[in-house]
PDB file of N, CA and C in Angstrom:
ATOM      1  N   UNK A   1       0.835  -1.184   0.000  1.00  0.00           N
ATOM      2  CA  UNK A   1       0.000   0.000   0.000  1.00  0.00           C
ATOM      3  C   UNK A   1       0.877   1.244   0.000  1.00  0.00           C
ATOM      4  N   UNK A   2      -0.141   2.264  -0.988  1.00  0.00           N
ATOM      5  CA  UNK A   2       1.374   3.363  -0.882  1.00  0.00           C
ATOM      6  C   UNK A   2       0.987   4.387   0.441  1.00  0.00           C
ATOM      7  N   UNK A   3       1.017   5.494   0.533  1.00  0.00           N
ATOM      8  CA  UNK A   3       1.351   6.622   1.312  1.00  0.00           C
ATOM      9  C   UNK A   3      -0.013   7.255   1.261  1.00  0.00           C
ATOM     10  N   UNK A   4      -0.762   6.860   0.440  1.00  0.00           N
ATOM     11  CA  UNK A   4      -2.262   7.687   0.537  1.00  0.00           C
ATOM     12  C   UNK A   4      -3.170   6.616   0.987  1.00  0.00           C
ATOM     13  N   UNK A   5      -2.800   5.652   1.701  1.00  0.00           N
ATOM     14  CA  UNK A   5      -3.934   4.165   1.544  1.00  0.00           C
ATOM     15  C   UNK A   5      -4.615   4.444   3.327  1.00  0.00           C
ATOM     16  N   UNK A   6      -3.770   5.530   4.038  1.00  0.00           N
ATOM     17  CA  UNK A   6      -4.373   5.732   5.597  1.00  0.00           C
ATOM     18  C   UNK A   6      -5.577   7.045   5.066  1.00  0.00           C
ATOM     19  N   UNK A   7      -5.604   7.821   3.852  1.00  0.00           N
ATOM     20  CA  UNK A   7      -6.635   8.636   3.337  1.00  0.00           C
ATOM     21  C   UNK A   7      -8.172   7.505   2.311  1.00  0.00           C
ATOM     22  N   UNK A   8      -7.669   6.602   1.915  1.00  0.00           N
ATOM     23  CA  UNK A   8      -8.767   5.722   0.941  1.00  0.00           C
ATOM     24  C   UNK A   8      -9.332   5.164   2.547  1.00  0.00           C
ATOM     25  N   UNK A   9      -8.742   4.730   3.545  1.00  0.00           N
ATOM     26  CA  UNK A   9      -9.039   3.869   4.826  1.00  0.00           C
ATOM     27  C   UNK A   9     -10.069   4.195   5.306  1.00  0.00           C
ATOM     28  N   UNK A  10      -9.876   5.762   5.758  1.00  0.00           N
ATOM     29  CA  UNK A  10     -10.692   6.354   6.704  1.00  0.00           C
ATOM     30  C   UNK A  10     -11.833   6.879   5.897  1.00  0.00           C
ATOM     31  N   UNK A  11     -11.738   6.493   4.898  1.00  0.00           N
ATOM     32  CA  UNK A  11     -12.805   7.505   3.600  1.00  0.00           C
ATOM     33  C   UNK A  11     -12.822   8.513   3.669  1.00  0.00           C
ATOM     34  N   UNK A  12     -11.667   9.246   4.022  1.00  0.00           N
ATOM     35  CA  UNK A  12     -11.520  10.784   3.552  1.00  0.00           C
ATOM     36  C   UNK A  12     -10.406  10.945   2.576  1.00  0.00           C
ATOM     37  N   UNK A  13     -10.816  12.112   1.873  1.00  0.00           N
ATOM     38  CA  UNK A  13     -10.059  12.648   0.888  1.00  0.00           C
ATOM     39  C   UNK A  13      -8.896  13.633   0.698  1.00  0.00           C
ATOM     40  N   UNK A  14      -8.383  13.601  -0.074  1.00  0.00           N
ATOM     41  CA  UNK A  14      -6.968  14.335   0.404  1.00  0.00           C
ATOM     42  C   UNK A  14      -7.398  15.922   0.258  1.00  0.00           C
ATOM     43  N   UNK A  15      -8.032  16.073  -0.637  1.00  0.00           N
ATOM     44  CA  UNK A  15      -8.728  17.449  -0.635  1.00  0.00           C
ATOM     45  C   UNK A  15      -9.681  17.877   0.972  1.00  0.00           C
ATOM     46  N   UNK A  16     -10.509  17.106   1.209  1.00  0.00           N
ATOM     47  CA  UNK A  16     -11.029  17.206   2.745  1.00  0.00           C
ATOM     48  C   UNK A  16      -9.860  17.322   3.713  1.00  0.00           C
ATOM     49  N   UNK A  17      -8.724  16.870   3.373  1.00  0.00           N
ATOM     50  CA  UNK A  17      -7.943  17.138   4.798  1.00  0.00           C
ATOM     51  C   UNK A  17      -7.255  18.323   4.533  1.00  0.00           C
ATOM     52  N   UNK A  18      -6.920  18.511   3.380  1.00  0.00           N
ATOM     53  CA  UNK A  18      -6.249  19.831   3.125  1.00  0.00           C
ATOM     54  C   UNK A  18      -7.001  20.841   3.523  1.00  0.00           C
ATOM     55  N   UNK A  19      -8.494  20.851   3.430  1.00  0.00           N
ATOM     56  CA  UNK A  19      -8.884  21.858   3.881  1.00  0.00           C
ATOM     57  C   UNK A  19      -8.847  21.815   5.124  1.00  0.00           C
ATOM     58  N   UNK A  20      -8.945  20.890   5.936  1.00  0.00           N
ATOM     59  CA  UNK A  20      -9.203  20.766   7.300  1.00  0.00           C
ATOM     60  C   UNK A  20      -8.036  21.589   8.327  1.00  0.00           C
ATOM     61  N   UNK A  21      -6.386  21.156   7.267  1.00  0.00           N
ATOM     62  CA  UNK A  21      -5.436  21.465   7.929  1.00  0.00           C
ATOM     63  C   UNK A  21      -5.362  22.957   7.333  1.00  0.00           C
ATOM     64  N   UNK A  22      -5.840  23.515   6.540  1.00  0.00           N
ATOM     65  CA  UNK A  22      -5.746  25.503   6.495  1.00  0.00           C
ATOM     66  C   UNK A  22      -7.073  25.882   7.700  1.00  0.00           C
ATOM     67  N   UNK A  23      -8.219  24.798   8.013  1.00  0.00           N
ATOM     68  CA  UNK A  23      -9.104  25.375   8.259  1.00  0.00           C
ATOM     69  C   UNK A  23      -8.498  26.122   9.576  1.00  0.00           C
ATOM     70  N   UNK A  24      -7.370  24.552  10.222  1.00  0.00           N
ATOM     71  CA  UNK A  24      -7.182  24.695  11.511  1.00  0.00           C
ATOM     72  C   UNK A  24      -6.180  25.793  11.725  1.00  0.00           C
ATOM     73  N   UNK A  25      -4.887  26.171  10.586  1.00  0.00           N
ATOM     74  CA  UNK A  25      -4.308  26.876  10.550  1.00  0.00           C
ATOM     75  C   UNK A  25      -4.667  28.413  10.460  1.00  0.00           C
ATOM     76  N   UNK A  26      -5.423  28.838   9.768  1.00  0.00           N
ATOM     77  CA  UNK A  26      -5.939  30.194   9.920  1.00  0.00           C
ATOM     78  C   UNK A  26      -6.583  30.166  10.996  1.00  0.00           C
ATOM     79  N   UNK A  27      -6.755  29.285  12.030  1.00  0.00           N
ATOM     80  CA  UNK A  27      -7.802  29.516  13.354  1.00  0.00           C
ATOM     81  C   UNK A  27      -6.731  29.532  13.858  1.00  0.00           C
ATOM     82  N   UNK A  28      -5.488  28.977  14.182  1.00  0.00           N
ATOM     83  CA  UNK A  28      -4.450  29.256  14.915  1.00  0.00           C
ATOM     84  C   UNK A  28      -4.045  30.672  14.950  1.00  0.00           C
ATOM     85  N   UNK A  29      -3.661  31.164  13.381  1.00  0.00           N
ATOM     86  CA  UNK A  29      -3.121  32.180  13.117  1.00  0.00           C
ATOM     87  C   UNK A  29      -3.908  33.867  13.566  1.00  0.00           C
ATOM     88  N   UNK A  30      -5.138  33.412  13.687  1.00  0.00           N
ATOM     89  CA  UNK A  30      -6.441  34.329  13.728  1.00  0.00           C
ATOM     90  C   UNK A  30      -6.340  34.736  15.454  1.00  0.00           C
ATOM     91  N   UNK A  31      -6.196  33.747  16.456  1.00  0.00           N
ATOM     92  CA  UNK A  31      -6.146  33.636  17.688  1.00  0.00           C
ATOM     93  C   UNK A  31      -4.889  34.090  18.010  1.00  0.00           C
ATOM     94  N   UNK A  32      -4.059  33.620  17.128  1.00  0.00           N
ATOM     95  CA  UNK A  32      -2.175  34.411  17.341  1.00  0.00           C
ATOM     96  C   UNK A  32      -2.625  36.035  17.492  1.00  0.00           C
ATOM     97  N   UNK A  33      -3.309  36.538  16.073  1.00  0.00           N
ATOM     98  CA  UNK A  33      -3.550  37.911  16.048  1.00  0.00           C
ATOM     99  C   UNK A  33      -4.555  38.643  17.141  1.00  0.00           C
ATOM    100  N   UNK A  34      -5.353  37.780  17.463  1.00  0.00           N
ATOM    101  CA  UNK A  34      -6.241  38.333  18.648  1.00  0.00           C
ATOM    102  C   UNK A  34      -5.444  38.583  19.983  1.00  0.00           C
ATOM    103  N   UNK A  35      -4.789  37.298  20.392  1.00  0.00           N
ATOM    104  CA  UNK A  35      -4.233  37.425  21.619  1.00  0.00           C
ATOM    105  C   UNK A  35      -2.622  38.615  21.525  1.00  0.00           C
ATOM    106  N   UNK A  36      -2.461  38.857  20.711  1.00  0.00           N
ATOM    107  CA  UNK A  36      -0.993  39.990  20.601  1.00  0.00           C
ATOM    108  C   UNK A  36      -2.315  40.939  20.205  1.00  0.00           C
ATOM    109  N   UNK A  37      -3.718  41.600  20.094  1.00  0.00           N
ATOM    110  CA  UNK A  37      -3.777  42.392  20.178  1.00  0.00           C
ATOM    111  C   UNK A  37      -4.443  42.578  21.341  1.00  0.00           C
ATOM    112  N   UNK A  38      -5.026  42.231  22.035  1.00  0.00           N
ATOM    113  CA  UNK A  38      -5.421  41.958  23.589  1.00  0.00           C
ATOM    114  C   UNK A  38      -4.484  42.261  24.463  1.00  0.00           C
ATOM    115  N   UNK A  39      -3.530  41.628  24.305  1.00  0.00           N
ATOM    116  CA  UNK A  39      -1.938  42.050  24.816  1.00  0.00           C
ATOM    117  C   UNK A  39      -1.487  43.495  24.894  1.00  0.00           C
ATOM    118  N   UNK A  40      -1.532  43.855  23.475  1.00  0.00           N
ATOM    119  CA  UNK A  40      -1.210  45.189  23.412  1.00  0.00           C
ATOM    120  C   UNK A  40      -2.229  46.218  23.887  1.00  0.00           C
ATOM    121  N   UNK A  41      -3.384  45.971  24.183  1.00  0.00           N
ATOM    122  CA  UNK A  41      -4.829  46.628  24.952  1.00  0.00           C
ATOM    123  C   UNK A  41      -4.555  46.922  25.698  1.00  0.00           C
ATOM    124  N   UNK A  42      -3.758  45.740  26.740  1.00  0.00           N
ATOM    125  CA  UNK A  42      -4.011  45.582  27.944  1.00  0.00           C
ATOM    126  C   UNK A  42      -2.692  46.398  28.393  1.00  0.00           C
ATOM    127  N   UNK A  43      -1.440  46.774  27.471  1.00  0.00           N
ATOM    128  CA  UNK A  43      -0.539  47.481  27.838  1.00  0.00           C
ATOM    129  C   UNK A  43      -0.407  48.600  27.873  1.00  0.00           C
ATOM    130  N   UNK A  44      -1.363  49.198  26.516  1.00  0.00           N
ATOM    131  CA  UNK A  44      -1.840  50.459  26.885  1.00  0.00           C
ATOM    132  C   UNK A  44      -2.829  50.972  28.090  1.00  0.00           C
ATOM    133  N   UNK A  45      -3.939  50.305  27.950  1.00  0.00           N
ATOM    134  CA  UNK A  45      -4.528  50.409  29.041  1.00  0.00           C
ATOM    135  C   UNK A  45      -3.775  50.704  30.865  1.00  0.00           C
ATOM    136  N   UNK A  46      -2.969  49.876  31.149  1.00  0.00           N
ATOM    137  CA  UNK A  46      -2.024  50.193  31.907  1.00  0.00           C
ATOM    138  C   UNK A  46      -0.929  51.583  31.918  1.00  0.00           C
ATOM    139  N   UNK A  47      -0.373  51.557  30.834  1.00  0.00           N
ATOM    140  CA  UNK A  47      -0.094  53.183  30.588  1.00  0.00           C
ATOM    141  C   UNK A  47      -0.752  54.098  31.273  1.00  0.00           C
ATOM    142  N   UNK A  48      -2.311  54.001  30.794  1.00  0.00           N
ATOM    143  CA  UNK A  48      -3.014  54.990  30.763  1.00  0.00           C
ATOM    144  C   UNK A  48      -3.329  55.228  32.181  1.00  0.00           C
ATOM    145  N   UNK A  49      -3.609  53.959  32.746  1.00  0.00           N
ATOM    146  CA  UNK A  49      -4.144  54.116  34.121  1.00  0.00           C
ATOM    147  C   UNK A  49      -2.744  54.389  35.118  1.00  0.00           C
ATOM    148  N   UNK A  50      -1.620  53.905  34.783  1.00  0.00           N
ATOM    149  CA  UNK A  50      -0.947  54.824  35.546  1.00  0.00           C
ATOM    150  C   UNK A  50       0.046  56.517  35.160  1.00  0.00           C
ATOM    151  N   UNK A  51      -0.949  57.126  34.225  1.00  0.00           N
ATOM    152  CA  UNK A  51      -0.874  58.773  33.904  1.00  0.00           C
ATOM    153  C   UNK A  51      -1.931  58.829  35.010  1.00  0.00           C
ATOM    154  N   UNK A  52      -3.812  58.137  35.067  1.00  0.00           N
ATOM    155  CA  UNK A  52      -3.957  58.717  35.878  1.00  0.00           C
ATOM    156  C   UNK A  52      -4.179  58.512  37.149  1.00  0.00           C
ATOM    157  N   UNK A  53      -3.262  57.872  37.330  1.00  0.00           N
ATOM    158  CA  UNK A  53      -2.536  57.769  39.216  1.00  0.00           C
ATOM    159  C   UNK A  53      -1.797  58.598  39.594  1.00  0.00           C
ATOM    160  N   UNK A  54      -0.964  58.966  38.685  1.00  0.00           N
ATOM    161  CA  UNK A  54      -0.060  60.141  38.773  1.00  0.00           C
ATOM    162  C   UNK A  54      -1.026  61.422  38.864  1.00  0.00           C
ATOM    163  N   UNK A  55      -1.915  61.636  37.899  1.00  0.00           N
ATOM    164  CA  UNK A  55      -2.679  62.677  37.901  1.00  0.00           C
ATOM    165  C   UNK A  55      -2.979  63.191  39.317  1.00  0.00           C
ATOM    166  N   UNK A  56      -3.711  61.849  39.681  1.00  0.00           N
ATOM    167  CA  UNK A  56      -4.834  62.162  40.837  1.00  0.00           C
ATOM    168  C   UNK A  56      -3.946  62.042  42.127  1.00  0.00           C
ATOM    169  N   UNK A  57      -2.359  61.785  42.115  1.00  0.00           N
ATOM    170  CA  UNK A  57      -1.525  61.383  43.287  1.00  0.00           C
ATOM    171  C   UNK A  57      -1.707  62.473  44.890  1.00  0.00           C
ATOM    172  N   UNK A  58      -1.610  63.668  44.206  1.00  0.00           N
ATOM    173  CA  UNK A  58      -2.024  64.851  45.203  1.00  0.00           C
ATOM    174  C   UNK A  58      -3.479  64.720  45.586  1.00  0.00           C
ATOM    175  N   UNK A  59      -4.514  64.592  44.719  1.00  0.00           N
ATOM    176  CA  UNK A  59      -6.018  64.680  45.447  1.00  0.00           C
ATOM    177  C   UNK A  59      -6.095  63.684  46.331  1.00  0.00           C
ATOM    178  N   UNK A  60      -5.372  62.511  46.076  1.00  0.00           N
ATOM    179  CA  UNK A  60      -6.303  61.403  47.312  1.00  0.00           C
ATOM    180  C   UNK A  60      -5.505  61.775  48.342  1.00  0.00           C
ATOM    181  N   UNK A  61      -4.083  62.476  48.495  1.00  0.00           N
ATOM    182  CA  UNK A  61      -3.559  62.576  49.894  1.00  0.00           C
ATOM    183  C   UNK A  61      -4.369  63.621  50.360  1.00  0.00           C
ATOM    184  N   UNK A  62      -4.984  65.100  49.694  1.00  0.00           N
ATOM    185  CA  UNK A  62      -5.438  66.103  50.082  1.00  0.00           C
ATOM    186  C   UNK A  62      -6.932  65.477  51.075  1.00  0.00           C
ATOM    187  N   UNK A  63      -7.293  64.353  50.293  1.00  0.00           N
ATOM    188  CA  UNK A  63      -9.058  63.805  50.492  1.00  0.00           C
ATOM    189  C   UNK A  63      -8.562  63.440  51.615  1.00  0.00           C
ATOM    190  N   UNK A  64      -7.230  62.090  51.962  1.00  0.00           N
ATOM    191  CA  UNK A  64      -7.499  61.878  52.808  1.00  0.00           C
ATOM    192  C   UNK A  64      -7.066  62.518  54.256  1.00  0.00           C
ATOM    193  N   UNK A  65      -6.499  63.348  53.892  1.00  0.00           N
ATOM    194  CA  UNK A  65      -6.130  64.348  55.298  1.00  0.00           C
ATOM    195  C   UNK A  65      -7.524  65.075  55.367  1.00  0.00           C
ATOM    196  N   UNK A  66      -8.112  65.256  54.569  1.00  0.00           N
ATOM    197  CA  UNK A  66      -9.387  65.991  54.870  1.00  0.00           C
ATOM    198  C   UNK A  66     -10.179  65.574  55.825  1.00  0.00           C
ATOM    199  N   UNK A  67     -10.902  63.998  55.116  1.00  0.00           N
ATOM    200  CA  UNK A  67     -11.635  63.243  55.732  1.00  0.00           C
ATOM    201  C   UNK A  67     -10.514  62.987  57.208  1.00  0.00           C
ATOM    202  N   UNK A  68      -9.692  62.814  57.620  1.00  0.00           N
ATOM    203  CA  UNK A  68      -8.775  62.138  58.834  1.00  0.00           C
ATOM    204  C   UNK A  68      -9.362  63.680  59.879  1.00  0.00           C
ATOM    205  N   UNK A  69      -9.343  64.685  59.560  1.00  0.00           N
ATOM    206  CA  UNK A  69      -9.431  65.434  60.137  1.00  0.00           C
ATOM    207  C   UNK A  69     -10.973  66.040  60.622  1.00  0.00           C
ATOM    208  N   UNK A  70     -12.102  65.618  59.894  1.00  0.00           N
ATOM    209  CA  UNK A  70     -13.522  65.715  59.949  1.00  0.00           C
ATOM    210  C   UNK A  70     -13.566  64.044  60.711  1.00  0.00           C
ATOM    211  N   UNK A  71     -13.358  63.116  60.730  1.00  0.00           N
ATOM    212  CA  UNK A  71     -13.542  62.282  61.685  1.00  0.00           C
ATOM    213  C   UNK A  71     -12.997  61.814  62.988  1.00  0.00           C
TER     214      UNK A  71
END
């Protein structure tokens, strides 16, 4: 038997698997691109939130000497 006789076996076709193996490959590749841009979301996002920590660094000490001093 030659090299295609485990494709006649299973009764699938070499065309059916070829597609099967791009189907699975662009789903790999698709999830590669999602998760590096999620990634990069999540790094900006962080950026951002610590500009505004910095921003707000003076108000929460001002708040909380405020409040320390009214209670």
């Amino acid at each position: 038997m030659g090299k295609m006789s485990g494709f006649i076996e299973l009764n699938v076709s070499f065309s059916e698997t070829i597609r099967e193996a791009t189907k699975e490959y662009l789903e790999k590749v698709k999830m590669k691109t999602l998760k590096k841009a999620l990634f990069e979301q999540c790094e900006d996002t962080a950026k951002l939130n610590l500009v505004i920590c910095n921003d707000f660094k003076y108000v929460d000490g001002v708040t909380s000497r405020f409040l320390y001093h009214i209670i």
